[in-house]
C-alpha atoms as a PDB file:
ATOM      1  CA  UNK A   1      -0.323   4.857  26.916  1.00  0.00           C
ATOM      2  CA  UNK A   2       1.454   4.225  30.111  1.00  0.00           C
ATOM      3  CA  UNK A   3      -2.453   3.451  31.598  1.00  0.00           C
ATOM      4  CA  UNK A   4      -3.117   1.552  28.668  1.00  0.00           C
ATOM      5  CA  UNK A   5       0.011  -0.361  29.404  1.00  0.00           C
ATOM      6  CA  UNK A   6      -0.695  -0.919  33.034  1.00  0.00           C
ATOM      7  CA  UNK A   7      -3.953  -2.340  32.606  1.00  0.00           C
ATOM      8  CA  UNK A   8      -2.567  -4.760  29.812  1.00  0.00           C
ATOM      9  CA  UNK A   9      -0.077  -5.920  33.006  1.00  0.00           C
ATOM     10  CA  UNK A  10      -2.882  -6.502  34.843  1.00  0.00           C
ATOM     11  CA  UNK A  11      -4.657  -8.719  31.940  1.00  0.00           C
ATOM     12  CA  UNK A  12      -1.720 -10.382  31.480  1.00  0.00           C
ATOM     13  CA  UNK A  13       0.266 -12.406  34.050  1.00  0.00           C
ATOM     14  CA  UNK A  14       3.145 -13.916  31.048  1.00  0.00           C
ATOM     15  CA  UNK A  15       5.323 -11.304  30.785  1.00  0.00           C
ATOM     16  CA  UNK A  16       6.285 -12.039  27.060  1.00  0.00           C
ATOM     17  CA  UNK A  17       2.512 -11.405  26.120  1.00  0.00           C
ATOM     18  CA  UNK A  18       2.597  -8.004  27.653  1.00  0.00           C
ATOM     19  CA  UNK A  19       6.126  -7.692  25.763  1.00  0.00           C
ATOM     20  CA  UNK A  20       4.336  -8.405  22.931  1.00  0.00           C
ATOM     21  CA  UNK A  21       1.274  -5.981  23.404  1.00  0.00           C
ATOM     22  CA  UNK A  22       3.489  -2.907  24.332  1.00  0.00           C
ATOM     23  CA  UNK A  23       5.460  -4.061  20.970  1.00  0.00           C
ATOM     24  CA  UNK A  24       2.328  -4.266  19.299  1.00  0.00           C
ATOM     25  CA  UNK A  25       0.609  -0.475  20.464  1.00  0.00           C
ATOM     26  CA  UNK A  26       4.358   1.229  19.586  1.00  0.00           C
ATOM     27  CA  UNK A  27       4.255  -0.103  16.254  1.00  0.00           C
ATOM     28  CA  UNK A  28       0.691   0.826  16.031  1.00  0.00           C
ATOM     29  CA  UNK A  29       1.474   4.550  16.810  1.00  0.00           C
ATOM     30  CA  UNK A  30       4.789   4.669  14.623  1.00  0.00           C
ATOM     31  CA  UNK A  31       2.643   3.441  11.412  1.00  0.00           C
ATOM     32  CA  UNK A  32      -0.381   5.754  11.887  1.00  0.00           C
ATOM     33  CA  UNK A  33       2.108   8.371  12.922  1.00  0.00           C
ATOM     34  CA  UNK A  34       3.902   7.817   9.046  1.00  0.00           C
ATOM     35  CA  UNK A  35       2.265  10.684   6.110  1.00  0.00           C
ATOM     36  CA  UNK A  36       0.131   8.639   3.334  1.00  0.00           C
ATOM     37  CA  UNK A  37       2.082   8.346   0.332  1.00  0.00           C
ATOM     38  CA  UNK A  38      -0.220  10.088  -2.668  1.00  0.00           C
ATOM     39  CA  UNK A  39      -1.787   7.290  -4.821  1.00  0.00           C
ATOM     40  CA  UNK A  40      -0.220   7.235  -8.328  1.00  0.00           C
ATOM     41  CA  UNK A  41      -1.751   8.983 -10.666  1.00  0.00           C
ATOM     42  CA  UNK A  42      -1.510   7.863 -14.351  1.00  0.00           C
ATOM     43  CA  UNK A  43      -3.612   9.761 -16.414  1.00  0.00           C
ATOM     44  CA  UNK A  44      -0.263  11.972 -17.931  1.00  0.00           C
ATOM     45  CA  UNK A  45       0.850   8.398 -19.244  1.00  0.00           C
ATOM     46  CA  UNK A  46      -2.361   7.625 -20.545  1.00  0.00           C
ATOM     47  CA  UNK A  47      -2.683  10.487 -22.473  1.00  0.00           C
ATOM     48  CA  UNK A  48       1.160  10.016 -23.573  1.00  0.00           C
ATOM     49  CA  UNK A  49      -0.108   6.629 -25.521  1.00  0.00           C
ATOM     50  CA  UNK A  50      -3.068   7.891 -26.845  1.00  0.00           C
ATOM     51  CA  UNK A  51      -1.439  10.776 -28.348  1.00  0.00           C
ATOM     52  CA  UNK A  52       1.407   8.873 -29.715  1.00  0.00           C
ATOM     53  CA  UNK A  53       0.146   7.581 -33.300  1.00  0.00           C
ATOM     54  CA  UNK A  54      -3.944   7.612 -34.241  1.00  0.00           C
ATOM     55  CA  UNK A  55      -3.216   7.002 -37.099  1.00  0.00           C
ATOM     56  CA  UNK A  56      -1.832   3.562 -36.380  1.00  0.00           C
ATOM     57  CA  UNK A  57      -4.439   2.516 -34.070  1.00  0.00           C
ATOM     58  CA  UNK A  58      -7.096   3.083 -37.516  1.00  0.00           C
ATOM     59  CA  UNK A  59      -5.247   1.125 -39.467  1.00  0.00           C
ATOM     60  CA  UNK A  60      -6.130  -2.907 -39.206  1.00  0.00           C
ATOM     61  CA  UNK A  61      -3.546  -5.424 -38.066  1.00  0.00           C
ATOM     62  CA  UNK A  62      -3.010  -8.091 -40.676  1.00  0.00           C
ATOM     63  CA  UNK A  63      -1.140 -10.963 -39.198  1.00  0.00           C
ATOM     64  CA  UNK A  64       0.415 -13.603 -40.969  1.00  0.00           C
ATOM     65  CA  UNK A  65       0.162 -17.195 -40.460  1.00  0.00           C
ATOM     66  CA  UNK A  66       2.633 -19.988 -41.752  1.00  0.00           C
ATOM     67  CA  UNK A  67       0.763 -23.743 -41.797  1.00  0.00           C
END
């Protein structure tokens, strides 16, 4: 990184840009250094609803209307 770093100095003569790039590889390395969070899995609440009342998703909804 420190090589990486000098040769950014070198590219750069601003010193706020290479500021920036050093900023920009550390945060880089700190976010692919973080564990992956599992993606959620909702099949246990999916089977929750199903199993809650068949016998009220046979019967047909009647709504009402008022004119």
């Amino acid at each position: 990184m420190l090589a990486l770093s000098a040769s950014l100095s070198l590219l750069f003569e601003n010193k706020l840009w290479l500021l920036f790039a050093i900023l920009l590889m550390d945060a880089w390395v700190v976010l692919n250094s973080m564990p992956r969070t599992p993606k959620f899995d909702n099949s246990d609440v999916e089977a929750s609803v199903h199993a809650e009342s068949p016998s009220k998703a046979s019967e047909p909804v009647v709504l009402d209307t008022v004119l």
